[in-house]
Structure formats: C-alpha cells, structure tokens
N, C-alpha and C. Protein backbone atom coordinates (compact mmCIF):
# COMPACT_ATOMS: atom_id res chain seq x y z
N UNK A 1 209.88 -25.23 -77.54
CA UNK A 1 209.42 -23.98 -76.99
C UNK A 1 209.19 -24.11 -75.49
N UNK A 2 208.54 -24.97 -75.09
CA UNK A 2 208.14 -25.22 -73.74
C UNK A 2 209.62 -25.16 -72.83
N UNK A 3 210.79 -25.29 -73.38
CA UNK A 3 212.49 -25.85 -72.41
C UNK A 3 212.70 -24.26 -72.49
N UNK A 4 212.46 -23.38 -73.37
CA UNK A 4 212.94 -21.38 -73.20
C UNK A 4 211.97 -20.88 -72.66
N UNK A 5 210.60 -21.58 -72.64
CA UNK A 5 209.65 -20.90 -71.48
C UNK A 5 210.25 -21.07 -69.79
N UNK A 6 210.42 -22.36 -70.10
CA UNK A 6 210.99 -22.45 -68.60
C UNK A 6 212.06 -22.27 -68.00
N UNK A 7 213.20 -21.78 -69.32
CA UNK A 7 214.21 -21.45 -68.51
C UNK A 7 214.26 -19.74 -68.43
N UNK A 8 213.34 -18.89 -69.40
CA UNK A 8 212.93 -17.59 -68.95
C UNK A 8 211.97 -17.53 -68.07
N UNK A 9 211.70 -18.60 -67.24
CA UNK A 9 210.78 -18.57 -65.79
C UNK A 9 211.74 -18.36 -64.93
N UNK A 10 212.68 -19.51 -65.10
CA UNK A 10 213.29 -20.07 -64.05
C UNK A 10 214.71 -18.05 -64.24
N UNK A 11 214.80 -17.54 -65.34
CA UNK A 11 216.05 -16.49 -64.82
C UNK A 11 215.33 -15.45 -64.48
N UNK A 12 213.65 -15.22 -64.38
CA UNK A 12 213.44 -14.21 -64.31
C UNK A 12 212.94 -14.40 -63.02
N UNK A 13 212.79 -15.72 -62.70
CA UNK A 13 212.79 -15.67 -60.94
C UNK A 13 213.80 -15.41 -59.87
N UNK A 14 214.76 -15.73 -60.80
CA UNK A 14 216.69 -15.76 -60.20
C UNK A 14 216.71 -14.27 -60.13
N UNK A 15 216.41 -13.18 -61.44
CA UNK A 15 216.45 -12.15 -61.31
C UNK A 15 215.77 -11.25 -60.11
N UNK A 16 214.14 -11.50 -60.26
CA UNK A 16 213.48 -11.46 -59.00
C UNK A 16 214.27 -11.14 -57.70
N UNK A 17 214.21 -12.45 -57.26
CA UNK A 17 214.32 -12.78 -56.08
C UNK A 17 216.06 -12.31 -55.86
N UNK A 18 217.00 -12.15 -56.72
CA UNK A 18 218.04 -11.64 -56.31
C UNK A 18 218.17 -10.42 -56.44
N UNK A 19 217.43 -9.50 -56.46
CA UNK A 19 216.63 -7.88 -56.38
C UNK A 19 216.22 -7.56 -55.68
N UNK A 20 215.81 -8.73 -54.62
CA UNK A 20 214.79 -8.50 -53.51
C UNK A 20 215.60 -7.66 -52.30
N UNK A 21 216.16 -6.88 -51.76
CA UNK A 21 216.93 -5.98 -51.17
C UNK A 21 216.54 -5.78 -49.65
N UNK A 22 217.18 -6.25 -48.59
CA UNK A 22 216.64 -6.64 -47.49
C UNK A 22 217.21 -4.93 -46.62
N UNK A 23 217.07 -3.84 -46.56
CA UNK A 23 217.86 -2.45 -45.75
C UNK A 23 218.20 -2.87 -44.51
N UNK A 24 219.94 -3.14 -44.31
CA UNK A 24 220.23 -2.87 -42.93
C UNK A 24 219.52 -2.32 -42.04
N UNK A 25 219.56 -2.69 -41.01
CA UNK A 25 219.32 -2.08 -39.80
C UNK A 25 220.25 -1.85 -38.70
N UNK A 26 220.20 -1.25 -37.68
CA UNK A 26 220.88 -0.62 -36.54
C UNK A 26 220.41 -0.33 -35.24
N UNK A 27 221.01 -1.31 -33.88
CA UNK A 27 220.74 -0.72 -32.60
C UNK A 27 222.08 -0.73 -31.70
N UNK A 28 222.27 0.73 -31.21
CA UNK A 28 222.83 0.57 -30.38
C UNK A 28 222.44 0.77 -28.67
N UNK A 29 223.39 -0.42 -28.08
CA UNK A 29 222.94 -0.74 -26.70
C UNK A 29 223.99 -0.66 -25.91
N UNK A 30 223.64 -0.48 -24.82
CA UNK A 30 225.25 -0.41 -23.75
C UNK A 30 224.37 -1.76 -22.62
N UNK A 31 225.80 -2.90 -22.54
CA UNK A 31 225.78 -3.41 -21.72
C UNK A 31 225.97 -2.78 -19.98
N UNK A 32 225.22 -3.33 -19.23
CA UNK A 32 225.93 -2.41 -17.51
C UNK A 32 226.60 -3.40 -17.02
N UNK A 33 227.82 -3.64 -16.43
CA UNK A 33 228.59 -4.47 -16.08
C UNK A 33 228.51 -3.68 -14.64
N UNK A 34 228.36 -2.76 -14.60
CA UNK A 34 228.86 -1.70 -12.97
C UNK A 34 227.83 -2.33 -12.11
N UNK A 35 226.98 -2.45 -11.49
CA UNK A 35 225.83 -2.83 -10.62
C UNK A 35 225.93 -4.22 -10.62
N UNK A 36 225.82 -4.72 -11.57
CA UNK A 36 225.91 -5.91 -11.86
C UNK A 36 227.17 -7.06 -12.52
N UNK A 37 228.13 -7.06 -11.72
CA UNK A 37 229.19 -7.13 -12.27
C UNK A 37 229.18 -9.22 -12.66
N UNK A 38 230.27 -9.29 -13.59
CA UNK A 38 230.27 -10.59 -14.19
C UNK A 38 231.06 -11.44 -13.10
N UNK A 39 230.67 -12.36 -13.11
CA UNK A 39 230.97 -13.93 -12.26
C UNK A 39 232.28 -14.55 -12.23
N UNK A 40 233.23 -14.33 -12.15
CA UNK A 40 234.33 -14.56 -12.56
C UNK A 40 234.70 -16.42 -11.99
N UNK A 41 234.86 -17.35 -12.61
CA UNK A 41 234.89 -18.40 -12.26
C UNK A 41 236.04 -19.38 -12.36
N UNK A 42 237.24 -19.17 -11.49
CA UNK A 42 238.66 -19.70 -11.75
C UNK A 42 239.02 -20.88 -11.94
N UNK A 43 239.27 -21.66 -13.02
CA UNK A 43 239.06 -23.21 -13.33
C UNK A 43 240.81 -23.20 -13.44
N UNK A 44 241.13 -24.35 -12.99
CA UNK A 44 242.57 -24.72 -13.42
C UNK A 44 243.63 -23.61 -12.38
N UNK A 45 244.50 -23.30 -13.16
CA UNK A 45 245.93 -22.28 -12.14
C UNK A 45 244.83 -20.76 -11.66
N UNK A 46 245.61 -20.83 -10.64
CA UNK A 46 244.81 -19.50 -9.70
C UNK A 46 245.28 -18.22 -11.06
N UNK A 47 244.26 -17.63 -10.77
CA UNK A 47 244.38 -16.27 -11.14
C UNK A 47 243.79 -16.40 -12.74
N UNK A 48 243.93 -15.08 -13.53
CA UNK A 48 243.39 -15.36 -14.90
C UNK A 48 244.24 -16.37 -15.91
N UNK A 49 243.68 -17.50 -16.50
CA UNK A 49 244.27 -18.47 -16.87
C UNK A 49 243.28 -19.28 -17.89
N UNK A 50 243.84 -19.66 -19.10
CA UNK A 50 242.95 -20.68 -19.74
C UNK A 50 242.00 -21.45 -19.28
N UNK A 51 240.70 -21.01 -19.45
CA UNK A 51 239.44 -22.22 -19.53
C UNK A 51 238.74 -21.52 -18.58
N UNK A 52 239.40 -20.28 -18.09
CA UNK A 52 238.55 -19.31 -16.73
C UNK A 52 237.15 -19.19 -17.19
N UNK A 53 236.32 -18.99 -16.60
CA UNK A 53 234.59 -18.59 -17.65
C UNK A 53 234.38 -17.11 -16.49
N UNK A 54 233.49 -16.56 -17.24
CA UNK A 54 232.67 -15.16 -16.97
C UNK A 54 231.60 -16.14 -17.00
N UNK A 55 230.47 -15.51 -16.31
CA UNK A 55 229.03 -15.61 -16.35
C UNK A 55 228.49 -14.21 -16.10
N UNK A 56 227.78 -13.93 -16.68
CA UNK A 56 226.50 -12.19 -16.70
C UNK A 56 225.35 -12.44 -16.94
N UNK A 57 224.62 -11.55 -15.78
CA UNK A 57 222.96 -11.38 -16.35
C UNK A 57 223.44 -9.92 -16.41
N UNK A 58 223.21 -8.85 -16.84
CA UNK A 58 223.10 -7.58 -16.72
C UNK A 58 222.13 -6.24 -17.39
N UNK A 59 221.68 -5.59 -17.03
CA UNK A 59 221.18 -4.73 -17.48
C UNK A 59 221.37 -4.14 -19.13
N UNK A 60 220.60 -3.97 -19.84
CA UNK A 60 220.79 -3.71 -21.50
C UNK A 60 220.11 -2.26 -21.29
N UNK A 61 221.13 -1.06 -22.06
CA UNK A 61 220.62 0.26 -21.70
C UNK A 61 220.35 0.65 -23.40
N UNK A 62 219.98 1.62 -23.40
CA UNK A 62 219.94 2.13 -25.14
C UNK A 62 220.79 3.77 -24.54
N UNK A 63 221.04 4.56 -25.60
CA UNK A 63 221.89 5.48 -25.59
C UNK A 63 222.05 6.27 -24.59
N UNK A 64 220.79 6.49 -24.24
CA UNK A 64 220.34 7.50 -23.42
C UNK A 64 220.94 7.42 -21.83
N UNK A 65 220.70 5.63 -21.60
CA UNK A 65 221.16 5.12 -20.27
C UNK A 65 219.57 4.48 -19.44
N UNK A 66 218.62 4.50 -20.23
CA UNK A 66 217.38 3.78 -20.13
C UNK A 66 217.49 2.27 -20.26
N UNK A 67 216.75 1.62 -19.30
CA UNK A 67 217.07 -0.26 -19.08
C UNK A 67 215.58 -0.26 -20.60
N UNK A 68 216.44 -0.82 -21.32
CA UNK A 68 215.68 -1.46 -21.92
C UNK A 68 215.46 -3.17 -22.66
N UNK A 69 216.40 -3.70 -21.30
CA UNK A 69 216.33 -4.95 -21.67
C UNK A 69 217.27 -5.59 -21.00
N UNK A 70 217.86 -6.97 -20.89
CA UNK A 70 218.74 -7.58 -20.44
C UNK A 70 219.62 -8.37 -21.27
N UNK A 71 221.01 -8.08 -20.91
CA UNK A 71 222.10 -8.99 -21.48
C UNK A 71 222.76 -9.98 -20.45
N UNK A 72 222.87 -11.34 -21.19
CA UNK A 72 223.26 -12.65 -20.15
C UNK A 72 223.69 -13.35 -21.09
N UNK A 73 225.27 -13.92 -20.48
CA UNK A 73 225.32 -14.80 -20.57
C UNK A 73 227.13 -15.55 -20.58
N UNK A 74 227.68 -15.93 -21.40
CA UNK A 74 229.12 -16.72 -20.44
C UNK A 74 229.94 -16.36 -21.34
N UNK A 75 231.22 -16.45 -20.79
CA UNK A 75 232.60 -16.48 -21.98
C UNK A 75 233.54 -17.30 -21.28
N UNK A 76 234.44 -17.85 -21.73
CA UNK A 76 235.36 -18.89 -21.76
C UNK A 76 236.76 -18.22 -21.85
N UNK A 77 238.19 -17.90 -21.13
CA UNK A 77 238.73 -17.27 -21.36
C UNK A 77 239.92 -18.24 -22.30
N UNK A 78 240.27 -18.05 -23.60
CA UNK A 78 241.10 -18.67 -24.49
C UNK A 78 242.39 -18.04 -24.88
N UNK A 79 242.57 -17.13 -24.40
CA UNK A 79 244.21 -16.25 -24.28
C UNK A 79 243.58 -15.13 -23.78
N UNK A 80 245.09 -15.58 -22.62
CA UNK A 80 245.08 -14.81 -21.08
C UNK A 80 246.11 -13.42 -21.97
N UNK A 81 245.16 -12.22 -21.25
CA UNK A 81 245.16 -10.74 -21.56
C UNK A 81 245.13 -10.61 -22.99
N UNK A 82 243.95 -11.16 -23.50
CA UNK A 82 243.68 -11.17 -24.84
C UNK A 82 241.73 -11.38 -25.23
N UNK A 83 241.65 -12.58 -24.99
CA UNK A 83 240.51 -12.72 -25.63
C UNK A 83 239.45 -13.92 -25.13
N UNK A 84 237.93 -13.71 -24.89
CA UNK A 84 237.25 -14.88 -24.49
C UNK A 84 236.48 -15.35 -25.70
N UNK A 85 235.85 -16.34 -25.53
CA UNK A 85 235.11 -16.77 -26.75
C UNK A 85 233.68 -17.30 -25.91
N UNK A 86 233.11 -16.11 -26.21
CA UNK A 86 231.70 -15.73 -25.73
C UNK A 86 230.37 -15.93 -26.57
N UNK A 87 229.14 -16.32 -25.72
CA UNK A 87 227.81 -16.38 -26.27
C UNK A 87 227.10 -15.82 -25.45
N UNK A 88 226.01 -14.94 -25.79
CA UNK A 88 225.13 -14.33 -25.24
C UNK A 88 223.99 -13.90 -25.76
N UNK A 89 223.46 -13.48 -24.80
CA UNK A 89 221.64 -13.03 -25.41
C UNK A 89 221.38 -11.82 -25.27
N UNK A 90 220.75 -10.92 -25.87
CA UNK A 90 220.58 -9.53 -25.47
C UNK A 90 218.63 -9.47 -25.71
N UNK A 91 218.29 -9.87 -24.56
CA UNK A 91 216.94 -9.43 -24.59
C UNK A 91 215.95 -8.31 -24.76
N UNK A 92 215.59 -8.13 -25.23
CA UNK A 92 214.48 -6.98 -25.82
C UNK A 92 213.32 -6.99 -24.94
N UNK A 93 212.18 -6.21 -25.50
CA UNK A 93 210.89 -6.60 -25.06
C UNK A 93 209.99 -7.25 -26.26
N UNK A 94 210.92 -7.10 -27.47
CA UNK A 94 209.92 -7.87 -28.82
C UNK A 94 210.64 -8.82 -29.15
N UNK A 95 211.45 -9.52 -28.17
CA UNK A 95 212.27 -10.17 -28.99
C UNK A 95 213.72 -10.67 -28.12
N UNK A 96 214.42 -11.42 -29.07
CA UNK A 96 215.54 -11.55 -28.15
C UNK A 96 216.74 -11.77 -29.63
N UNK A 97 218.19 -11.55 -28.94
CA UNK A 97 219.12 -11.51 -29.97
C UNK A 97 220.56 -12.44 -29.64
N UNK A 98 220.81 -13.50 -30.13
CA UNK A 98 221.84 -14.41 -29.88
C UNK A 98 223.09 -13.77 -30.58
N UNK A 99 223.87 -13.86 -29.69
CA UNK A 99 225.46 -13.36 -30.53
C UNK A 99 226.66 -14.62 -30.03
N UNK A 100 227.34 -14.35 -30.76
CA UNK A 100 228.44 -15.95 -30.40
C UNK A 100 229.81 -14.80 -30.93
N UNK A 101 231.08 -15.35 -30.33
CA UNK A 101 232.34 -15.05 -31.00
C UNK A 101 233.40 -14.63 -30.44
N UNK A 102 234.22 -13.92 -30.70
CA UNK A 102 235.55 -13.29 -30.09
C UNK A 102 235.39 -12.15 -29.14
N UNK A 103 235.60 -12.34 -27.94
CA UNK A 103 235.31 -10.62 -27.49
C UNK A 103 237.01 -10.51 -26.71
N UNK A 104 237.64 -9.58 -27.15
CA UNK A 104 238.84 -8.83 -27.12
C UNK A 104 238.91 -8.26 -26.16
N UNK A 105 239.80 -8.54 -24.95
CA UNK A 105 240.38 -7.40 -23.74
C UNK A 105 240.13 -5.75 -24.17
N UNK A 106 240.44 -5.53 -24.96
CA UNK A 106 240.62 -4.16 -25.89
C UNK A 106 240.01 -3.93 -27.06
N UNK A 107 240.13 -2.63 -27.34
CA UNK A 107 239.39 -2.33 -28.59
C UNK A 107 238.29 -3.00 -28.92
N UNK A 108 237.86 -3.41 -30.55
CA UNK A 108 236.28 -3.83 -30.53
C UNK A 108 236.58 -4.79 -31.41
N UNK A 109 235.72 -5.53 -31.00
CA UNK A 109 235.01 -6.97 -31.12
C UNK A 109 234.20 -6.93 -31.83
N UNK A 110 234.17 -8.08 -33.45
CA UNK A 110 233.32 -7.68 -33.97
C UNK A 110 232.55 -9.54 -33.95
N UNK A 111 231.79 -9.41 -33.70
CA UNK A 111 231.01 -10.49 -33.29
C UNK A 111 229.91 -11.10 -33.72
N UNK A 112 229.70 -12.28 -34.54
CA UNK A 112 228.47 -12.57 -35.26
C UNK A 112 227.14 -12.60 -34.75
N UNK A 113 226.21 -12.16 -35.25
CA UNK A 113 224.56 -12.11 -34.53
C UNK A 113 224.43 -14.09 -35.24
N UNK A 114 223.85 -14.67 -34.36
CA UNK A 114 223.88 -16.35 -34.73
C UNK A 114 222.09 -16.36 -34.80
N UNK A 115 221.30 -15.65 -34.47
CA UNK A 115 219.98 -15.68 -34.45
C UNK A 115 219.17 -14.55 -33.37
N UNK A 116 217.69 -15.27 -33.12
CA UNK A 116 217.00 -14.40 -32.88
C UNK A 116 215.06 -14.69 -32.76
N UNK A 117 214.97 -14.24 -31.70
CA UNK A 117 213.21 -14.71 -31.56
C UNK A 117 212.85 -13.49 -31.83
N UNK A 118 210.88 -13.78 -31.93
CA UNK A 118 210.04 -12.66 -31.79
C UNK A 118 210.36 -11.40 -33.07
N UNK A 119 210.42 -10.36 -32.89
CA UNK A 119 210.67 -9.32 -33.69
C UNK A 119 212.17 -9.58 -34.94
N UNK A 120 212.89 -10.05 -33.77
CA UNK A 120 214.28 -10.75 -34.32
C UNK A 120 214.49 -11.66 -35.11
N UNK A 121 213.29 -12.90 -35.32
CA UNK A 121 213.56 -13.67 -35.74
C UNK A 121 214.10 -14.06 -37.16
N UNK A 122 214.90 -14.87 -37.81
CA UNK A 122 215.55 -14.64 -39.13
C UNK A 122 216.24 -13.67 -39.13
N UNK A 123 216.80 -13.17 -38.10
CA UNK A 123 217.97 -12.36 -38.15
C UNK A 123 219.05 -12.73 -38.44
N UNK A 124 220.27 -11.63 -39.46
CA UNK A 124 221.92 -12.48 -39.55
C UNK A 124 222.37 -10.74 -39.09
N UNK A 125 223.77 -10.87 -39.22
CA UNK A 125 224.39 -9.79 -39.16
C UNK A 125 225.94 -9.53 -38.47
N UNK A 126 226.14 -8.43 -37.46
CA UNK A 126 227.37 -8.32 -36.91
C UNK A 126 227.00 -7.78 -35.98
N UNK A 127 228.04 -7.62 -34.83
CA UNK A 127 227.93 -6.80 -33.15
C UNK A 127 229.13 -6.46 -33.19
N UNK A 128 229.45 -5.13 -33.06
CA UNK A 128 231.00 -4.73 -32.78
C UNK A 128 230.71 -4.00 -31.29
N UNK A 129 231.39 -4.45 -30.57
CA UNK A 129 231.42 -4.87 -29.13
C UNK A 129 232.55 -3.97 -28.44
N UNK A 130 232.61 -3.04 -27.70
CA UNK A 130 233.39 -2.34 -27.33
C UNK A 130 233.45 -2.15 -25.87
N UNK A 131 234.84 -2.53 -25.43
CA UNK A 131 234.78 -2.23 -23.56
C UNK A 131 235.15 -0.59 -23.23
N UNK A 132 234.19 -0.20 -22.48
CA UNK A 132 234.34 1.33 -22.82
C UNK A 132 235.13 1.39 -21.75
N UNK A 133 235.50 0.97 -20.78
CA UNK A 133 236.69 0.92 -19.55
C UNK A 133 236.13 1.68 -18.58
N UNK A 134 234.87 1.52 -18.43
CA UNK A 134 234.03 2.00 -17.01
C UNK A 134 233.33 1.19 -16.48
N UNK A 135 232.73 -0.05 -16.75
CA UNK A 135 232.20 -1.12 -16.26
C UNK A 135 230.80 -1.18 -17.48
N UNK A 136 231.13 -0.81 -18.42
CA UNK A 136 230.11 -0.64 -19.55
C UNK A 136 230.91 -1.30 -20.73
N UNK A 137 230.10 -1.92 -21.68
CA UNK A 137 230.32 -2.26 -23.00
C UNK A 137 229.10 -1.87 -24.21
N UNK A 138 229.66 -1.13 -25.26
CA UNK A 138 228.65 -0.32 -26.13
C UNK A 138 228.94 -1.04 -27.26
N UNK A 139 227.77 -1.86 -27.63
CA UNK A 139 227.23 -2.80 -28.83
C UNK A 139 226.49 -2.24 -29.46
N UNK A 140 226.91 -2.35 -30.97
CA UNK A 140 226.46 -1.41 -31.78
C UNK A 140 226.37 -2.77 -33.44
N UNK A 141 224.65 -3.22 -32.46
CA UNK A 141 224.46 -4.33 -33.82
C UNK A 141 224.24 -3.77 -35.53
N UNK A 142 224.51 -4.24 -36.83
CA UNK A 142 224.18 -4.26 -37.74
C UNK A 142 223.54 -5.47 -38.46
N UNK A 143 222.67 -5.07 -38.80
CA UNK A 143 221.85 -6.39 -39.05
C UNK A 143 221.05 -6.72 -39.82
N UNK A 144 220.47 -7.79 -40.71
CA UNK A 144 219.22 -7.40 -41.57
C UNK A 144 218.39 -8.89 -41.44
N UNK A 145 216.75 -9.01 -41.36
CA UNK A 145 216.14 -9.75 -40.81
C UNK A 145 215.14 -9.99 -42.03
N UNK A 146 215.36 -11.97 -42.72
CA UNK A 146 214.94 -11.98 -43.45
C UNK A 146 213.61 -12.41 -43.59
C-alpha cells in the first residue's frame, strides 16, 4: 500500500504542477537608432565585410515615442547584406532584458529573450525585431516569467 500511496503523490504532483499555467505577456518598444546612431567598426576588408561589429547605447521608446529606457549593445556582422548575430540589453526602470540571436538586414527577426533582472527575472520567451527603415527598430517581446 505504502508504493500506490506514493506513486498517487508523486502523479498528482506531476499533474499539479503541469497545470500550473504561466499567461504570456507582451511589450512593445521601439529602439532609436536616429540621435543616436550605432558604431560601426570595420575589422578585416574595407567596407561591410565579415567579422564587422555594430556597437549601440540607444534610447528605448514605448509606442507612444516616450524614453522609457535604454537599449545597448553589439552585433557581429556574419553575412554581408544579410544578417548579424547580436546580443543586447533592453533596460527598463524595474528591470532589465537580455536578448541574443539573428537580427536580419530585412524583415523581422525573431530573437530569443536569454534572461533578465529585477521585475524580469526568470524570464524566457521571443523578440521579433523589426528595422522599420527610418533609423528605428520596433521590438515586440513575448514572454512569460517564471
């Protein structure tokens, strides 16, 4: 009796806890690249070329066009008129948000959230990353914080 007590402990904790239902969440932010434009740093053959890096500190806006925070940080260029392989931080005021991954000349980038302090912390999720072709990029995280 005692080995079906414990294994109706042990499924009704499995059950539990795999019930436990964490609700997405959602922010969207616009990077400012315009005022503050990225670092462009030419390594190797002149001009845009493998191993080039970006560096950014820049302004973090919310919809409206209000600073509500700062985005910084580098990309690596890994195919020329194509794609960098970028990490960055998007600072808050409760918090801060690490993203790592592919960001695309074009169209959108969908980009893993890798962590997160403060309000953020135990965060997972996605960033689909979009160059809006004005000196702005509109990140539009999904996310859920366990």
């Amino acid at each position: 009796m005692h080995h079906s007590l414990s294994r109706f402990l042990i499924a009704s904790l499995l059950t539990m806890t795999s019930c436990a239902h964490v609700a997405p969440q959602s922010i969207i932010t616009i990077a400012d690249a315009r005022t503050h434009k990225a670092n462009f740093v030419d390594i190797g053959v002149p001009g845009d070329s493998e191993g080039d890096i970006l560096t950014f500190d820049q302004p973090l806006l919310d919809e409206q066009g209000s600073v509500i925070g700062n985005n910084s940080g580098m990309c690596i260029r890994t195919r020329v008129g194509h794609s960098f392989q970028c990490q960055w931080t998007l600072t808050l005021q409760n918090g801060s948000i690490q993203v790592a991954g592919r960001e695309f000349d074009k169209g959108t980038s969908e980009i893993a959230i890798v962590g997160g302090t403060g309000r953020f912390s135990g965060i997972s999720g996605q960033m689909e990353s979009v160059n809006n072709g004005d000196g702005t990029f509109t990140q539009a995280l999904h996310y859920w914080i366990k």
